[in-house]
Protein backbone atom coordinates (compact mmCIF):
# COMPACT_ATOMS: atom_id res chain seq x y z
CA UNK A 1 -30.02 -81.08 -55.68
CA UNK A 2 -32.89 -78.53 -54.66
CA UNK A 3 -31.54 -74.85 -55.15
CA UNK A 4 -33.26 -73.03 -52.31
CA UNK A 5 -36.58 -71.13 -53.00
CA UNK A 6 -38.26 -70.58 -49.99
CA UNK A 7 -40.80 -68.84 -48.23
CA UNK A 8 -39.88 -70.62 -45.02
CA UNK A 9 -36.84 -73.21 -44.45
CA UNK A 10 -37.52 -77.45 -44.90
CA UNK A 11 -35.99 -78.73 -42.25
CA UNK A 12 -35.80 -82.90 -41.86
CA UNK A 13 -39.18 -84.52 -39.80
CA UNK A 14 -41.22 -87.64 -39.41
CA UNK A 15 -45.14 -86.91 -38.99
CA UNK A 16 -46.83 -90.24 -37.87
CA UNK A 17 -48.04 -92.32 -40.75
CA UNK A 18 -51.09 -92.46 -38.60
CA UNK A 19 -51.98 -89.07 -39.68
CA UNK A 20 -50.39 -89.46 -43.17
CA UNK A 21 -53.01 -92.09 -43.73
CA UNK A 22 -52.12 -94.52 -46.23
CA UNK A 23 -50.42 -93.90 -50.09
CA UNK A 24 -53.09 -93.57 -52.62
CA UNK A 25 -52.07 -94.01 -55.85
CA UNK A 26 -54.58 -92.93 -59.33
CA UNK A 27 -52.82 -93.60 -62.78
CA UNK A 28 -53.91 -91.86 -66.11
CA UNK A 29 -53.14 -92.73 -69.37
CA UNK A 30 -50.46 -94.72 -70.16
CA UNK A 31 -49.57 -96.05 -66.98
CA UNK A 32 -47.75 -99.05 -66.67
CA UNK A 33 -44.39 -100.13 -65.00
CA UNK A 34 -42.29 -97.22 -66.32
CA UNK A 35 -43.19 -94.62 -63.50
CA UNK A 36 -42.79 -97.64 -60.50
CA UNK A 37 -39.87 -95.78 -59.18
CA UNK A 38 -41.40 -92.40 -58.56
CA UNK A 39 -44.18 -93.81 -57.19
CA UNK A 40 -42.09 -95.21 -54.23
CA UNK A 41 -40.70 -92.20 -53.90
CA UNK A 42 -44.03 -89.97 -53.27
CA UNK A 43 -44.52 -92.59 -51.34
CA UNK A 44 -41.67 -92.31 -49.31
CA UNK A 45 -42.09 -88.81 -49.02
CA UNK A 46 -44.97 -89.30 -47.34
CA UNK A 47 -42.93 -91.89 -44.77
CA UNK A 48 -40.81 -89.38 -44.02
CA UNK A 49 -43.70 -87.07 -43.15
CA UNK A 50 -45.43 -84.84 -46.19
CA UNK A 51 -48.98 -84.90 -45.28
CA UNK A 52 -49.81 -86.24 -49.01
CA UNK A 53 -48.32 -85.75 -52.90
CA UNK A 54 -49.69 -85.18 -56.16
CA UNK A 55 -47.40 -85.79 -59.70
CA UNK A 56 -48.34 -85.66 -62.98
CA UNK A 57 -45.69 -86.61 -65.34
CA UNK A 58 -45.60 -86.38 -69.55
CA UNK A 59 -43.35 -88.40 -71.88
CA UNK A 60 -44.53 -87.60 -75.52
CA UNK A 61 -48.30 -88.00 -75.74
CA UNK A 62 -48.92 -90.13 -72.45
CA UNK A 63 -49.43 -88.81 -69.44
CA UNK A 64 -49.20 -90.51 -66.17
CA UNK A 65 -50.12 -89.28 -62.64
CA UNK A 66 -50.02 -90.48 -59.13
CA UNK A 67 -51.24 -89.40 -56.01
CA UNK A 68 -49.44 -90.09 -52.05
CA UNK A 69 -50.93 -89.91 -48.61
CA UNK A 70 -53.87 -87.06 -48.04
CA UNK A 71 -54.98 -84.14 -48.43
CA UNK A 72 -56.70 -83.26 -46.05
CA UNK A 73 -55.42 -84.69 -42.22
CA UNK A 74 -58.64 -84.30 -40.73
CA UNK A 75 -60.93 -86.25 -43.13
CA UNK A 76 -58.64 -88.36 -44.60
CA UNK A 77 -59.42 -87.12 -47.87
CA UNK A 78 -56.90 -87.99 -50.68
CA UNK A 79 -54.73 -85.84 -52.73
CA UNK A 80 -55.80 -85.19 -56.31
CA UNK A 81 -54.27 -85.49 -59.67
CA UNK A 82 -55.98 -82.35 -60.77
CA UNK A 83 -55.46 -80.06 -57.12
CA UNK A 84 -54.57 -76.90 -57.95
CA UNK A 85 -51.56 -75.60 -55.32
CA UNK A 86 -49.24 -72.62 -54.68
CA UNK A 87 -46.44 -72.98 -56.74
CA UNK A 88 -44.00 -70.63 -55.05
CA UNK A 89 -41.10 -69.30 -56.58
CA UNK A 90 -41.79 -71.93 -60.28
CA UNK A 91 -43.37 -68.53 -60.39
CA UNK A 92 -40.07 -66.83 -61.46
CA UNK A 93 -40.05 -68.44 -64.79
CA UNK A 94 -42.85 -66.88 -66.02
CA UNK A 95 -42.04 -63.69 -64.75
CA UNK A 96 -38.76 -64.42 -66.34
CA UNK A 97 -40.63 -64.92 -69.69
CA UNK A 98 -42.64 -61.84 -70.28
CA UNK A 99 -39.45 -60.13 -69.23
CA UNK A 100 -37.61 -61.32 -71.99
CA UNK A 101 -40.73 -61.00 -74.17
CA UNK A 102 -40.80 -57.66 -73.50
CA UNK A 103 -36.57 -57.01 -74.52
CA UNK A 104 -37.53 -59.39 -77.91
CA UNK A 105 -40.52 -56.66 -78.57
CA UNK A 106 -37.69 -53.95 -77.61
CA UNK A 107 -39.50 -52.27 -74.73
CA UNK A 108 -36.28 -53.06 -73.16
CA UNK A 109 -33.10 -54.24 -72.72
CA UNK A 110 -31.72 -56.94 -69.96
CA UNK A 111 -28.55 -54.60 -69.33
CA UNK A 112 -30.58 -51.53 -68.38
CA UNK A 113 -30.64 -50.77 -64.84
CA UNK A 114 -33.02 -51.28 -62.33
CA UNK A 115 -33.08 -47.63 -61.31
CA UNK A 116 -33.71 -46.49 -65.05
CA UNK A 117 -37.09 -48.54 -64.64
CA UNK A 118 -37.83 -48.17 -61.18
CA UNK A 119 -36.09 -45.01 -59.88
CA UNK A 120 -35.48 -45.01 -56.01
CA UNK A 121 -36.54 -48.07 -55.08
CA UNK A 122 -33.28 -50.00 -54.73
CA UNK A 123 -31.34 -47.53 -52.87
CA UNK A 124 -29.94 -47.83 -48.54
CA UNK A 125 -27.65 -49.90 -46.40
CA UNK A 126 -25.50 -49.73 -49.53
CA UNK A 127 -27.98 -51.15 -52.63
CA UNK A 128 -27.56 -48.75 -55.60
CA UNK A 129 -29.99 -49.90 -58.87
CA UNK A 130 -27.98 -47.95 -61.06
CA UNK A 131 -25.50 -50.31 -60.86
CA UNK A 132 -27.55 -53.78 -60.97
CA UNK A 133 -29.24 -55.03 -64.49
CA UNK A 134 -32.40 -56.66 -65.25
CA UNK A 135 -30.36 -59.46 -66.24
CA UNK A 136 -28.59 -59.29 -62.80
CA UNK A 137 -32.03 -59.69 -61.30
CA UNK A 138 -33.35 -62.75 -63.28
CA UNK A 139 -30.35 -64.96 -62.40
CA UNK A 140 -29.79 -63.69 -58.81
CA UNK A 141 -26.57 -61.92 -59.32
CA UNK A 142 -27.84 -58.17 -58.21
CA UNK A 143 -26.70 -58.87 -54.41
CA UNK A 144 -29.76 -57.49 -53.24
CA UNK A 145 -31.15 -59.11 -49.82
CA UNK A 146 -33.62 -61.32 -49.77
CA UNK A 147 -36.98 -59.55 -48.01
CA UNK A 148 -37.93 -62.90 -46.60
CA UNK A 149 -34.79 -63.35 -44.38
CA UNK A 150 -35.16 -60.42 -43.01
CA UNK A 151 -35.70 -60.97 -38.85
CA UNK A 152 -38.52 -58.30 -38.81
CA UNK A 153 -40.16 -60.00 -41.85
CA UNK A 154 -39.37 -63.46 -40.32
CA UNK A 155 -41.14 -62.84 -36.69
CA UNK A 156 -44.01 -61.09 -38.58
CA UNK A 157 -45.39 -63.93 -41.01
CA UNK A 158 -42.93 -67.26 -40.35
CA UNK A 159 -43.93 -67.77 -37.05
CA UNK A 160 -47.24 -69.40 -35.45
CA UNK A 161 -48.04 -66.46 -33.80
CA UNK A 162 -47.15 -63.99 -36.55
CA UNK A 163 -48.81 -65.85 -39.21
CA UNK A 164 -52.22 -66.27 -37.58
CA UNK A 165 -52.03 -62.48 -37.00
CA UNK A 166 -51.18 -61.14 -39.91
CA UNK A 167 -51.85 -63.99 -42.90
CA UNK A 168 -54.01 -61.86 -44.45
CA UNK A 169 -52.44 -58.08 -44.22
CA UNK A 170 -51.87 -56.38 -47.30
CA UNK A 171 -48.64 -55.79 -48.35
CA UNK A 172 -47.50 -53.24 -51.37
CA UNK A 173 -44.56 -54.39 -53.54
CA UNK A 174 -43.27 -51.19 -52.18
CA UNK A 175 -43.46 -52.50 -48.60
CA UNK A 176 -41.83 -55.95 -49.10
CA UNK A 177 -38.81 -53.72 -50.89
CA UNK A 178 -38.22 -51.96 -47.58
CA UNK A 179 -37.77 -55.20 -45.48
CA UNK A 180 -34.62 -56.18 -47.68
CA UNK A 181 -33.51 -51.84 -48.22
CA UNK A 182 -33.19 -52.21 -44.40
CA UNK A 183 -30.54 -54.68 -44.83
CA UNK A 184 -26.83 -54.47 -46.63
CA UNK A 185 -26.67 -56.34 -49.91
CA UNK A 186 -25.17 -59.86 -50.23
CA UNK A 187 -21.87 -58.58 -52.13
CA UNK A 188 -21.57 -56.26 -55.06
CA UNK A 189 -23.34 -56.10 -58.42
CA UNK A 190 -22.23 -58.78 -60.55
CA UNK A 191 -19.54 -60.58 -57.67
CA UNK A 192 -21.60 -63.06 -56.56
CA UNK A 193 -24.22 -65.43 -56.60
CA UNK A 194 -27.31 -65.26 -53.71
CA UNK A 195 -31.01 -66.35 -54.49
CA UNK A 196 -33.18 -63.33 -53.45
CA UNK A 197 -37.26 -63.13 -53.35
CA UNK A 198 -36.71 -59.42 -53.85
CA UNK A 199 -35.19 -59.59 -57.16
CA UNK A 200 -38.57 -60.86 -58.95
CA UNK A 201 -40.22 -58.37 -56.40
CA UNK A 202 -38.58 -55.36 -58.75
CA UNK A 203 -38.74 -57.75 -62.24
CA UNK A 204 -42.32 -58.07 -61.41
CA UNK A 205 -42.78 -53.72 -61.15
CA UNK A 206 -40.49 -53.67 -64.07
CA UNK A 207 -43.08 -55.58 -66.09
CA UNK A 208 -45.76 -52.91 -65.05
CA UNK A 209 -43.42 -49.87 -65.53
CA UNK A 210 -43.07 -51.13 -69.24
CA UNK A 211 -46.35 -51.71 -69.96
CA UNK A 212 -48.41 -50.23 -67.97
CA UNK A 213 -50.76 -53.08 -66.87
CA UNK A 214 -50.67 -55.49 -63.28
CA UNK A 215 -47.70 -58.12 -64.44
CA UNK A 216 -50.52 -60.92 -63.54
CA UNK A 217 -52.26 -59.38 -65.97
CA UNK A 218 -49.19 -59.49 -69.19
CA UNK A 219 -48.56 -63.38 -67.45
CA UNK A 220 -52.88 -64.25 -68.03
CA UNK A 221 -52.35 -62.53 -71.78
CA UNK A 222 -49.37 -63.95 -73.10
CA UNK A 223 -48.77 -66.83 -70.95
CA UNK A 224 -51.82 -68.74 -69.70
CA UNK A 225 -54.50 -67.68 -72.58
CA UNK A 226 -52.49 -68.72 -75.65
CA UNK A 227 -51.04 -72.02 -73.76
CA UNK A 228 -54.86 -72.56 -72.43
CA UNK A 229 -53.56 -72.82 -68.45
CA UNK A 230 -57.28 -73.03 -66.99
CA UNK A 231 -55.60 -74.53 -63.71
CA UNK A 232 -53.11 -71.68 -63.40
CA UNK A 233 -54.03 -67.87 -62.03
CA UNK A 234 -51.87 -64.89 -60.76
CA UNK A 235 -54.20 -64.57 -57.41
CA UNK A 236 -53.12 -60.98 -56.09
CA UNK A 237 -54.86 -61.04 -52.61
CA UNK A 238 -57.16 -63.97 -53.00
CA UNK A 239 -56.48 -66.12 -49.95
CA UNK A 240 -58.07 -69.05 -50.69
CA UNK A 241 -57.38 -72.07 -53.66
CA UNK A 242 -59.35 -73.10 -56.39
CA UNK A 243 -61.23 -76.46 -55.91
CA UNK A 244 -60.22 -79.20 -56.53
CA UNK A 245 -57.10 -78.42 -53.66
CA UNK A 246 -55.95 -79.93 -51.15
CA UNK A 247 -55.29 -78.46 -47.25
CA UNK A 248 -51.55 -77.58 -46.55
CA UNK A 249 -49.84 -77.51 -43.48
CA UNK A 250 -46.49 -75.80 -41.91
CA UNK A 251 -44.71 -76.08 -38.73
CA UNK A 252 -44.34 -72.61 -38.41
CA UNK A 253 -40.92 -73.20 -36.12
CA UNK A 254 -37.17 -74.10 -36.55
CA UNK A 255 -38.15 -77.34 -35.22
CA UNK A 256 -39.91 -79.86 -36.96
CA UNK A 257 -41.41 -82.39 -33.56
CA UNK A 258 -43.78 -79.61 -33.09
CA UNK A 259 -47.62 -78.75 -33.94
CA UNK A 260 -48.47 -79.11 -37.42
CA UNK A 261 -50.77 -75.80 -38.34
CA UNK A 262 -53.22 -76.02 -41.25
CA UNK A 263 -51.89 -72.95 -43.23
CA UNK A 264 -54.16 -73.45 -46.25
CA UNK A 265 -55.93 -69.51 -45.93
CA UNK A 266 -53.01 -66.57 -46.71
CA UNK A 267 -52.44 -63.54 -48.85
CA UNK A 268 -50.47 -64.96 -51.49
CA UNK A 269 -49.39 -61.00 -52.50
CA UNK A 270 -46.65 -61.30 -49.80
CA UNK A 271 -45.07 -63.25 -52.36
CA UNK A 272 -45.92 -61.41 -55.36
CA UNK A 273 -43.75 -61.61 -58.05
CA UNK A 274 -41.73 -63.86 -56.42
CA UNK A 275 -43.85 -66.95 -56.03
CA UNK A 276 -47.79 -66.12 -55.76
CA UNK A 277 -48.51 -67.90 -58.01
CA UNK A 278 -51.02 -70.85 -58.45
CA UNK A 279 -51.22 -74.09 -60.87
CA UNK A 280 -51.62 -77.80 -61.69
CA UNK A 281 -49.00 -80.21 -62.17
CA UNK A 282 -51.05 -80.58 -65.73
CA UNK A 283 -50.69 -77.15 -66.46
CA UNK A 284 -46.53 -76.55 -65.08
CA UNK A 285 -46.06 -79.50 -67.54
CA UNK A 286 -47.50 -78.11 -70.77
CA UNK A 287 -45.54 -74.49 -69.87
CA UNK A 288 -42.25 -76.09 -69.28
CA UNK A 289 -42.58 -78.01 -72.04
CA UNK A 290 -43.90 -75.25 -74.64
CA UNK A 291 -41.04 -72.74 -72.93
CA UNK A 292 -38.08 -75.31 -73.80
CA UNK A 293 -39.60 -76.08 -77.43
CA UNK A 294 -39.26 -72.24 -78.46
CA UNK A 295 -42.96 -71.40 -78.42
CA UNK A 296 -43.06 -68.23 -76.25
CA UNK A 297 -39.46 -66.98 -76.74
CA UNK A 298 -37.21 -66.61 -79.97
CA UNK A 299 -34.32 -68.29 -80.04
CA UNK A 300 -32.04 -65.47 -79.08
CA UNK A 301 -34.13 -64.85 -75.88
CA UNK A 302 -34.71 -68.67 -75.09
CA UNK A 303 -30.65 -68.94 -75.36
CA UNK A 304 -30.18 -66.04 -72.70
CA UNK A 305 -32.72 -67.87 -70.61
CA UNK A 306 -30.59 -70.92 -70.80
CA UNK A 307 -27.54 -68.74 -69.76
CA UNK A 308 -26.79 -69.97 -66.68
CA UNK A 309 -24.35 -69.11 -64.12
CA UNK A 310 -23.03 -71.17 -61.06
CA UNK A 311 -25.29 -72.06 -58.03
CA UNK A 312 -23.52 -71.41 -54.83
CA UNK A 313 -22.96 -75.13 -53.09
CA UNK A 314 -24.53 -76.91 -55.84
CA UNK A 315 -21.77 -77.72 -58.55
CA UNK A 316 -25.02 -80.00 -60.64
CA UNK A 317 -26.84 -77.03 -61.22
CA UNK A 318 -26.50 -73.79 -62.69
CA UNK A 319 -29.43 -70.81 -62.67
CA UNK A 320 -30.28 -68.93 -66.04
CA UNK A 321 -32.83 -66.60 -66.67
CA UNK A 322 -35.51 -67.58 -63.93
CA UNK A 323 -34.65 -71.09 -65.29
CA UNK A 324 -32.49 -74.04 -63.32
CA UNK A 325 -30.39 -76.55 -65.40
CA UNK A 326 -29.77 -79.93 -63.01
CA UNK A 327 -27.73 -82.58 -64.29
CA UNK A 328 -29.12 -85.59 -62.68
CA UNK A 329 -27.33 -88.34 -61.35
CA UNK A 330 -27.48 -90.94 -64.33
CA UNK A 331 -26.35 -87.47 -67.08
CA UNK A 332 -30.13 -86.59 -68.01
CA UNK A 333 -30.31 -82.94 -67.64
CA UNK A 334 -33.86 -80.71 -66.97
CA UNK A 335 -34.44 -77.75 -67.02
CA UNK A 336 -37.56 -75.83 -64.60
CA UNK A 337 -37.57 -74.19 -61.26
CA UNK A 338 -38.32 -75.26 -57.46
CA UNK A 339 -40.33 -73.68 -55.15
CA UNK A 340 -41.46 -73.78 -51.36
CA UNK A 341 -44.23 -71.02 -49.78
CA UNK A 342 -45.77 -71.88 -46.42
CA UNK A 343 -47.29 -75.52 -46.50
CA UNK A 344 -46.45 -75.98 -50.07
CA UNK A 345 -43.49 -77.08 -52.10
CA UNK A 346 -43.32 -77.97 -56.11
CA UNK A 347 -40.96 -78.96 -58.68
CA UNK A 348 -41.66 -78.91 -62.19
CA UNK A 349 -39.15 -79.98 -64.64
CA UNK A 350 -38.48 -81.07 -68.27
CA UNK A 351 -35.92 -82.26 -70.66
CA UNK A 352 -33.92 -80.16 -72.73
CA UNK A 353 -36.62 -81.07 -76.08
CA UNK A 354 -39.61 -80.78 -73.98
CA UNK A 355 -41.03 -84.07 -74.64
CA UNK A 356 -40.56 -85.53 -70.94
CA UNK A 357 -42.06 -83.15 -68.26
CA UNK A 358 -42.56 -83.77 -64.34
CA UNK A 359 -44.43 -81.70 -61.95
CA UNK A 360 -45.21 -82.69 -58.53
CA UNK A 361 -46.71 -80.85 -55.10
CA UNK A 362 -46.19 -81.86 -51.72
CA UNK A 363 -48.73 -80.25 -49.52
CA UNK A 364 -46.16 -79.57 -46.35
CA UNK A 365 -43.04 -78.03 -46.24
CA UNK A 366 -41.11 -79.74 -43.52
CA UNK A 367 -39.75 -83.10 -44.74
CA UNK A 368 -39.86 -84.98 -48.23
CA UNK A 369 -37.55 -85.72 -50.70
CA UNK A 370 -38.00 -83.83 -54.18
CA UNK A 371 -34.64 -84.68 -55.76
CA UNK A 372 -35.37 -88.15 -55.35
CA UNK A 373 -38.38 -87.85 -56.94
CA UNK A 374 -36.98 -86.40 -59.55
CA UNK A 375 -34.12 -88.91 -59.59
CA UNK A 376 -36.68 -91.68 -59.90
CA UNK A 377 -38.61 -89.93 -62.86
CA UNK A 378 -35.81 -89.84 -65.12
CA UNK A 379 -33.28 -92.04 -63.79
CA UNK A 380 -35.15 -94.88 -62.26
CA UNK A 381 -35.61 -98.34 -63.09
């Protein structure tokens, strides 16, 4: 099961293994036979057509990690272990996190409305935030429409033309709020259930409304300094990756036969709080992990996180607090968050205890398999 988190749609494709290049696999410590299964199945994901994959998983004190295909389609070069890529909407979590932070400290409460915090800015076509919570927000039960499926939004940044003109414009938080205030709302406050970008648009301004600083800025204090993230970084406008990375690459169409574009160079603030975000599979691994053993949130907060409520057309999963529970296919649950931006989609995911943590990158967003790599992490033989 993937619960859908994306920037633009993954559609099935086959890129030529010619241009894949061939699966490169680099093991850390304690490698042996146990992670045989997910290997085969970055490397199938690069069959199927994902330019190249990078995993890093963590089970107790060893750490493994594997690398698929390349990243880089002109050179050749492979994927790293250690790339640093966009992780998309895992973002939500720790926006999620210094929300609830925040109602633990009492600066506020998950039932107060968005239009006590942010007054006038979820209001037309029928959205009224003084009748949708925080809590409504976090677990994507507000109704509010998504800003990225807007067609205005679409035809301005997910196609080839419209990217390449206008990857790096600057966009306000304000500005991505009126693409979805120019549409109606899913359903009602509370009536539903409908993934939207623009509800971690608002809990991201709610974070600065409360305390007065950039929410990158609460996320680098309380998040990535105490848990010592040096791969991860709230970018703002900052186009480019840290090094090591890898290139990524979109189709930029519905169809998936087409040109493959090297989309590595965007502003990542047209995602803001929504998925800017960038990290290592290293780093996703030691958050996930420290999240679901208790050491950012009290209990009381960490058991609203882990609140979840049903995930439209996916019966195995259910969405919490910025946080998805999937029950996997031989009983294991995790718990983490998916997440697809143009050219790049991640999964990062743990056990309920923390002590067994996966996250993995695939540096295209057209084809590949992540539930099966999953699957093959913690179900596989």
């Amino acid at each position: 099961m993937t619960v859908r988190t994306t920037m633009t749609a993954v559609t099935a494709a086959v890129l030529s293994l010619a241009l894949a290049g061939p699966a490169v696999a680099s093991a850390g410590d304690g490698d042996g036979d146990d992670h045989q299964a997910t290997r085969r199945a970055l490397d199938a994901a690069v069959a199927d057509g994902v330019p190249g994959a990078t995993a890093t998983a963590r089970s107790g004190h060893r750490v493994w990690s594997a690398t698929a295909g390349v990243g880089d389609l002109d050179t050749g070069e492979p994927r790293s272990p250690r790339d640093h890529y966009r992780v998309a909407s895992v973002a939500k979590t720790f926006v999620a996190t210094v929300l609830l932070q925040l109602e633990a400290e009492g600066r506020l409460s998950l039932d107060d409305s968005v239009e006590k915090w942010l007054p006038g800015a979820v209001r037309g076509n029928g959205h009224d935030g003084s009748r949708i919570t925080l809590r409504q927000l976090l677990n994507h039960t507000s109704g509010i429409f998504d800003y990225l499926a807007d067609q205005d939004f679409q035809e301005t940044y997910a196609t080839s033309d419209g990217f390449f003109e206008h990857r790096y414009d600057e966009m306000s938080p304000e500005g991505l709020l009126a693409f979805a205030m120019a549409n109606k709302p899913y359903f009602a406050p509370g009536e539903g259930w409908h993934y939207s970008n623009t509800n971690y648009v608002l809990s991201a301004r709610v974070i600065e409304q409360a305390t007065g600083r950039p929410y990158g800025a609460e996320i680098r204090r309380r998040i990535i300094a105490p848990l010592h993230l040096t791969g991860t970084s709230v970018p703002g406008t900052t186009p480019t990756l840290p090094r090591p990375s890898s290139r990524t690459y979109a189709k930029l169409a519905p169809t998936t036969t087409g040109p493959t574009y090297d989309v590595t160079e965007f502003n990542p603030a047209l995602a803001y709080g929504g998925g800017e975000m960038i990290s290592t599979s290293a780093d996703l691994n030691r958050f996930y992990s420290a999240l679901l053993r208790g050491r950012l949130l009290p209990p009381r907060q960490l058991k609203q996180m882990k609140t979840t409520v049903k995930v439209d057309r996916a019966p195995e999963a259910g969405y919490g607090l910025g946080l998805i529970d999937r029950r996997l296919s031989c009983g294991v649950h995790v718990w983490g968050h998916s997440g697809d931006i143009i050219g790049s989609v991640s999964e990062a995911v743990t056990t309920p205890d923390g002590r067994h943590s996966l996250a993995f990158n695939f540096n295209g967003n057209w084809s590949g398999d992540t539930d099966a790599v999953i699957e093959a992490e913690f179900c596989g033989e």
